[in-house]
Protein backbone atom coordinates (compact mmCIF):
# COMPACT_ATOMS: atom_id res chain seq x y z
CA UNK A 1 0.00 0.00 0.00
CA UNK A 2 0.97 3.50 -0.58
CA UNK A 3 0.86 6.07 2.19
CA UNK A 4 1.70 10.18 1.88
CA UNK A 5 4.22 11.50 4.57
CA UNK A 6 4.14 15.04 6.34
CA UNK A 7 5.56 16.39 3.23
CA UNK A 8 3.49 15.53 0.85
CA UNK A 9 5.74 12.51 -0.98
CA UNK A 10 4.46 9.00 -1.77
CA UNK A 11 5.56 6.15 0.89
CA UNK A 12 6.40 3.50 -0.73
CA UNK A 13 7.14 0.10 0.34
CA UNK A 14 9.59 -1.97 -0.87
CA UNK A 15 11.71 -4.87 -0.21
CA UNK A 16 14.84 -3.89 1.71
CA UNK A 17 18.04 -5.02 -0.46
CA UNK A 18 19.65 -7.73 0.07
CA UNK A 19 22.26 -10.18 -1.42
CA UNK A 20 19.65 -11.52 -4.38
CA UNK A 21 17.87 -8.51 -5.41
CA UNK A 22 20.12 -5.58 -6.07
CA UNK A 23 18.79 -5.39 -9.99
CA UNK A 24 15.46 -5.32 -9.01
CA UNK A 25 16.10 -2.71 -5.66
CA UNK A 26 18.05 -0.42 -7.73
CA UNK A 27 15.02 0.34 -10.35
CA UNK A 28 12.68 0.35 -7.28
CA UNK A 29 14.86 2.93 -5.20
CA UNK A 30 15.42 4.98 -8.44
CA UNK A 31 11.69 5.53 -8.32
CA UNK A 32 11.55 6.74 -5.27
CA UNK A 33 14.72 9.33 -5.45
CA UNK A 34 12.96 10.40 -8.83
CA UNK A 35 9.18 10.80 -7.09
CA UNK A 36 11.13 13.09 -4.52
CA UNK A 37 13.21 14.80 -7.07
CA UNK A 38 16.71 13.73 -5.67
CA UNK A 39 17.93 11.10 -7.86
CA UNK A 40 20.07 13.93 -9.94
CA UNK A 41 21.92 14.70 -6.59
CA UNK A 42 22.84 10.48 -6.84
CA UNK A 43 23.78 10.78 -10.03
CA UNK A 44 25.85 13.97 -9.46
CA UNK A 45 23.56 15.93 -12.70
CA UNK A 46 22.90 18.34 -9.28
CA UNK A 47 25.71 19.37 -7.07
CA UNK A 48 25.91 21.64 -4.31
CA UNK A 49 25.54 25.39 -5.50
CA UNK A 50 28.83 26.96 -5.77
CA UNK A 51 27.38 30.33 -4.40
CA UNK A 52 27.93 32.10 -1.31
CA UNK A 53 23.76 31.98 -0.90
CA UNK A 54 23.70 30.17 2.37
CA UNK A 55 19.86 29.80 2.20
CA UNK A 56 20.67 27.52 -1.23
CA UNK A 57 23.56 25.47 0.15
CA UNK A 58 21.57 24.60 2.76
CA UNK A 59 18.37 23.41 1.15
CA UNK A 60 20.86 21.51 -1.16
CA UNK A 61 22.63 19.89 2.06
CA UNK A 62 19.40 18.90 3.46
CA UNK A 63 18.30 16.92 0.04
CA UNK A 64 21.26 15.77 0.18
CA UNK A 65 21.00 13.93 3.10
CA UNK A 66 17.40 12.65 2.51
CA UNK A 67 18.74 10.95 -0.46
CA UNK A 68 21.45 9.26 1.64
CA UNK A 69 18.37 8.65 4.70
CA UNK A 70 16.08 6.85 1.65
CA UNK A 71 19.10 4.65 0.32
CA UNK A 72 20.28 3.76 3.56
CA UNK A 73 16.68 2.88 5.25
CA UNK A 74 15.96 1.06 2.12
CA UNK A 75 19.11 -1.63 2.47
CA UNK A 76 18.52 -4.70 4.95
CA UNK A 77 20.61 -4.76 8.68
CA UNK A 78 23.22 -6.92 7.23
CA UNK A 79 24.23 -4.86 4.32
CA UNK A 80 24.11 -1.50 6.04
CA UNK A 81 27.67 -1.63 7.10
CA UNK A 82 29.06 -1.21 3.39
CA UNK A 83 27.75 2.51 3.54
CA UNK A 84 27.29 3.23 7.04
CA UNK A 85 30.63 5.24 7.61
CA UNK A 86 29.67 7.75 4.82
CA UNK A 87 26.94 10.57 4.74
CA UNK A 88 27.07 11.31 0.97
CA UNK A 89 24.11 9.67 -1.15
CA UNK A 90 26.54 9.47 -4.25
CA UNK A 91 29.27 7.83 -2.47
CA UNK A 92 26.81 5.22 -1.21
CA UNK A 93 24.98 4.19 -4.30
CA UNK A 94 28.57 3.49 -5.91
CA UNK A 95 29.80 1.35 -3.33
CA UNK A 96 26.39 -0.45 -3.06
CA UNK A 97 27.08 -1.13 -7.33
CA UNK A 98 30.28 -1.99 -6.91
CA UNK A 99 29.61 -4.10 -4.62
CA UNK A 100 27.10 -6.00 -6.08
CA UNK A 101 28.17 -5.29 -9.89
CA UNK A 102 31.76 -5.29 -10.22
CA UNK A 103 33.23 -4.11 -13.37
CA UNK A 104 35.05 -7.05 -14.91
CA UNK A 105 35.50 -8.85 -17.80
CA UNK A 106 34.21 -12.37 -16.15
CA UNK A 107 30.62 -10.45 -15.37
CA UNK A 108 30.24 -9.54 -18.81
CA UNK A 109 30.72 -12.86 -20.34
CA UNK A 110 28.66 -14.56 -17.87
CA UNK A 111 25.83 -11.90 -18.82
CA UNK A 112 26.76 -12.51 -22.79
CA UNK A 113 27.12 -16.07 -22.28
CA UNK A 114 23.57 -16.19 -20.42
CA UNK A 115 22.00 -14.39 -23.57
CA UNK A 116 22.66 -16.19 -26.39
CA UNK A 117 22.15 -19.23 -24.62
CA UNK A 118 18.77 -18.29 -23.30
CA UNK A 119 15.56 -20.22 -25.05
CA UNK A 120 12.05 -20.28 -24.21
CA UNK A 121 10.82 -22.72 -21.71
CA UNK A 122 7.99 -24.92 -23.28
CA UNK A 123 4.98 -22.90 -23.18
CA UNK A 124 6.57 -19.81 -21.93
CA UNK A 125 4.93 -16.90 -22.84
CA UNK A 126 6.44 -14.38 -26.00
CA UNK A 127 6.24 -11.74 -23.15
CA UNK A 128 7.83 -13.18 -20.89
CA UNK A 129 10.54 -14.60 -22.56
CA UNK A 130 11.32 -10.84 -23.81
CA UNK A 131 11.23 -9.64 -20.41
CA UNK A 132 13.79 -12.23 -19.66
CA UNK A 133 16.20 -10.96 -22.77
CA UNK A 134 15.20 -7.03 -21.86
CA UNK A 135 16.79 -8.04 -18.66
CA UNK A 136 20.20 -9.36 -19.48
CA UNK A 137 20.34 -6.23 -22.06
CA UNK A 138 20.20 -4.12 -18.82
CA UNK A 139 22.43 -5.63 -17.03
CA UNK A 140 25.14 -5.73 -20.44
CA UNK A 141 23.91 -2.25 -20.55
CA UNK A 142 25.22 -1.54 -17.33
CA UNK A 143 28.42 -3.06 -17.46
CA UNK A 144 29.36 -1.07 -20.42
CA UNK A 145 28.84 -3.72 -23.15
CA UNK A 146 25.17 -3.10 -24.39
CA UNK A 147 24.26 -5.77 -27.20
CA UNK A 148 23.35 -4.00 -30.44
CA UNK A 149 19.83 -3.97 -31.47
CA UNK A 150 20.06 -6.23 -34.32
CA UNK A 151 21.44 -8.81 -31.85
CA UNK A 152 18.23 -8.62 -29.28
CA UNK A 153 15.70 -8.82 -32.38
CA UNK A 154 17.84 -12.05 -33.55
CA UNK A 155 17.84 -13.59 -30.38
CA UNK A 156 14.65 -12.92 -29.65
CA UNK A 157 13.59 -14.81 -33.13
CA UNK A 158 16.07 -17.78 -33.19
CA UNK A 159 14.57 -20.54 -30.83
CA UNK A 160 10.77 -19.41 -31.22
CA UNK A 161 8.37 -22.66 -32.35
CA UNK A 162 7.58 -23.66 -35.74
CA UNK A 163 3.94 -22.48 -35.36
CA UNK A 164 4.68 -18.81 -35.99
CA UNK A 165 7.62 -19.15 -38.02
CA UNK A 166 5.62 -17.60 -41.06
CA UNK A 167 5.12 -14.37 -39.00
CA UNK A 168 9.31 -14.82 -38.43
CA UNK A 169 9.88 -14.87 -42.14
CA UNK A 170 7.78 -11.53 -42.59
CA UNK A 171 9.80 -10.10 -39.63
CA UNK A 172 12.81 -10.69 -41.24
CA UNK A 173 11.54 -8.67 -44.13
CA UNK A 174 11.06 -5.33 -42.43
CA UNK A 175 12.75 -2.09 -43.53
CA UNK A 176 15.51 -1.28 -41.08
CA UNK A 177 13.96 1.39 -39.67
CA UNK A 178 11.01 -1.04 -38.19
CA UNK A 179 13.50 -4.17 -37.17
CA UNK A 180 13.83 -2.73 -33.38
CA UNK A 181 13.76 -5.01 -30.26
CA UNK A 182 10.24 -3.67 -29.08
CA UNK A 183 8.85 -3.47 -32.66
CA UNK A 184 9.18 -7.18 -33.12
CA UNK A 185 8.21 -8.29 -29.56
CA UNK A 186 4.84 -6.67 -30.03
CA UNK A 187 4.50 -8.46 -33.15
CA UNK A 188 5.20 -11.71 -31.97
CA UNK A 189 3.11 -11.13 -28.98
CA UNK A 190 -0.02 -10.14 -31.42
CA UNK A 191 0.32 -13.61 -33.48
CA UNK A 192 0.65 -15.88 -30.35
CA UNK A 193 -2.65 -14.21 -29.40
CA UNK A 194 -3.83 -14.80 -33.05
CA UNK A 195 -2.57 -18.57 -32.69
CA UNK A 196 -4.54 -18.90 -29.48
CA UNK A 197 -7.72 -17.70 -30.35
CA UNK A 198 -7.51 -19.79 -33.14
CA UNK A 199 -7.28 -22.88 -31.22
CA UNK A 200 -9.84 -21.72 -28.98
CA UNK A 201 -12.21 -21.36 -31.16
CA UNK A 202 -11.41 -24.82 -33.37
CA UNK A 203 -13.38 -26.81 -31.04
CA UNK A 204 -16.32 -24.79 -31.65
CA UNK A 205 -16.14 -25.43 -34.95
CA UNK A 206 -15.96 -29.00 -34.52
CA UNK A 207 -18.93 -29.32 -32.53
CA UNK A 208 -21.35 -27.31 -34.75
CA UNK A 209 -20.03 -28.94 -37.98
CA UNK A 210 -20.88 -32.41 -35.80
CA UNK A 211 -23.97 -31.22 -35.01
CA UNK A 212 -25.18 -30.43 -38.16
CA UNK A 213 -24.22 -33.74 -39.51
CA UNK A 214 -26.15 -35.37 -36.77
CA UNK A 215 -29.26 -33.04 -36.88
CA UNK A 216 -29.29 -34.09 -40.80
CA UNK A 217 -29.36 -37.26 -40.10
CA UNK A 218 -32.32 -37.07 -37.91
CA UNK A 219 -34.08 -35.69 -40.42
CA UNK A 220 -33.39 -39.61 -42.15
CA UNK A 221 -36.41 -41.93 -42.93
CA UNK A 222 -35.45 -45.51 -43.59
CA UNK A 223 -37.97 -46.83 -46.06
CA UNK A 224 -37.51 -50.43 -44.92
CA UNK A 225 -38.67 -49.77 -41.25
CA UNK A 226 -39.97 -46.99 -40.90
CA UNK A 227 -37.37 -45.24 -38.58
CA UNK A 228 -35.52 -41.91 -38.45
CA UNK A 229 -31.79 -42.04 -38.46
CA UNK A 230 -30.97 -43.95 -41.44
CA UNK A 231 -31.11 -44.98 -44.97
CA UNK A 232 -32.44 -47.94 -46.28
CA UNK A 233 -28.92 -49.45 -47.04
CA UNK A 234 -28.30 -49.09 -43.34
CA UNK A 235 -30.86 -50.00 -42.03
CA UNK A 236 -29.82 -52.99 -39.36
CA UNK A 237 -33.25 -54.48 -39.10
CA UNK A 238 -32.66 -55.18 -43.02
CA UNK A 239 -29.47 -56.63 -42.09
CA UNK A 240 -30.53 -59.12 -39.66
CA UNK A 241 -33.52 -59.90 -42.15
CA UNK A 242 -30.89 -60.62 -44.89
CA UNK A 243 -28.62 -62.86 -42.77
CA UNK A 244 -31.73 -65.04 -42.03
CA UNK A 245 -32.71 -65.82 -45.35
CA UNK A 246 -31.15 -68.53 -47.57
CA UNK A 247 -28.64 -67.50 -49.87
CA UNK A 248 -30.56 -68.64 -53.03
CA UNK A 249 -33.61 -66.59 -51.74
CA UNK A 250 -31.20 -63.95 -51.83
CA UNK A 251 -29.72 -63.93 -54.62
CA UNK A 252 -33.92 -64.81 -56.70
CA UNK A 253 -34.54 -60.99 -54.86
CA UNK A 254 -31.30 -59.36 -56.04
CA UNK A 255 -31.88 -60.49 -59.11
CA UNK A 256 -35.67 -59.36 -59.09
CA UNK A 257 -34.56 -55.70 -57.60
CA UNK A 258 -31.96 -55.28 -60.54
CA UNK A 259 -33.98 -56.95 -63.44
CA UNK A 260 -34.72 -54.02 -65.76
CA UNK A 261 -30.75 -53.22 -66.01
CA UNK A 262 -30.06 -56.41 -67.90
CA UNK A 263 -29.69 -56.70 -70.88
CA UNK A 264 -32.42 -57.84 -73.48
């Protein structure tokens, strides 16, 4: 739930960081410093005014310091001793990243490595499995090596199922200026829902065709017995009448029925 404090600014609650969700923290704790118009101080785009109007400095030292305040009371009890000796919000965030994101070569293969190896699990949603690609081209993103848009679009069309690989082919067709990551997601997304409804509505089909067929054949009126259901060459009273009777009998009535074809 979201609360407002004394001074007017959203609450929000999130989940303290820890050692397994600094990616997710550090989008969640952006928000926040952006909702209360301090993440430029973090990111050093605002810096203390370099005038002698004390009134400014100290408005600027006070945001300051709720910056540092949200970061800090946003980061569980075990963690809090990697930034608890310092007071400055832009010192803290970079020793909470490097920290949790070191800058090395290793981490950016492992993120590489993790991306062009990454296929959709059977069933898994189009959506989904983009979320899951948008994700490791964050994380490259952040390390300095982003992958190049051509790459994500190619990835995100290489292990898709045979199904929609005529939507693929068209894909692969685009002008330049329309073969972008987000362009093609959306497109894929559309035809799985296309696919879908399709096979939702198949059985539908089925069971009116079969109904049709089987209200026609109500309409039936054997002319041997009488019955609804059935033509005379099915009938199974017939049947059981023909087995009963001798063979020659048979064959005098055959004969009989088919008389005026022979030949005179």
């Amino acid at each position: 739930m979201l609360s407002m404090n004394d001074a007017g600014e959203i609450n929000f609650r999130i989940r303290p960081l820890d050692d397994s969700n600094f990616p997710q923290w550090s989008k969640e704790i952006k928000v926040i410093l952006l909702e209360r118009k301090l993440w430029e101080i973090v990111t050093e785009k605002e810096v203390e005014p370099d005038i002698k109007d004390v009134k400014l400095v100290n408005d600027f030292k006070i945001r300051r310091n709720k910056a540092f305040a949200t970061i800090f009371m946003n980061v569980s009890n075990g963690l809090r001793p990697i930034i608890e000796n310092v007071e400055d919000p832009v010192i803290a965030w970079k020793k909470l990243k490097d920290y949790f994101q070191p800058d090395s070569r290793a981490r950016m293969m492992a993120f590489k490595n993790e991306c062009y190896n990454l296929r959709p699990e059977p069933h898994e949603k189009i959506a989904i499995y983009g979320s899951k690609l948008e994700r490791i081209s964050e994380q490259l993103q952040e390390c300095g090596h982003p992958i190049d848009e051509q790459d994500r679009c190619f990835q995100i069309l290489r292990f898709l199922p045979d199904e929609i690989e005529n939507v693929i082919q068209n894909i692969y067709r685009w002008e330049e200026k329309d073969f972008k990551f987000f362009k093609v997601l959306d497109e894929l997304i559309r035809e799985e829902g296309r696919l879908h409804q399709r096979k939702a509505d198949r059985p539908t089909a089925t069971y009116a065709t079969t109904t049709r067929k089987q209200g026609y054949k109500d309409n039936l009126v054997c002319f041997h017995c009488n019955r609804k259901g059935h033509f005379k060459r099915d009938c199974p009273l017939r049947k059981k009448e023909q087995e009963r009777q001798p063979r020659t009998e048979r064959r005098k009535k055959e004969r009989a029925q088919f008389s005026h074809l022979e030949p005179y």
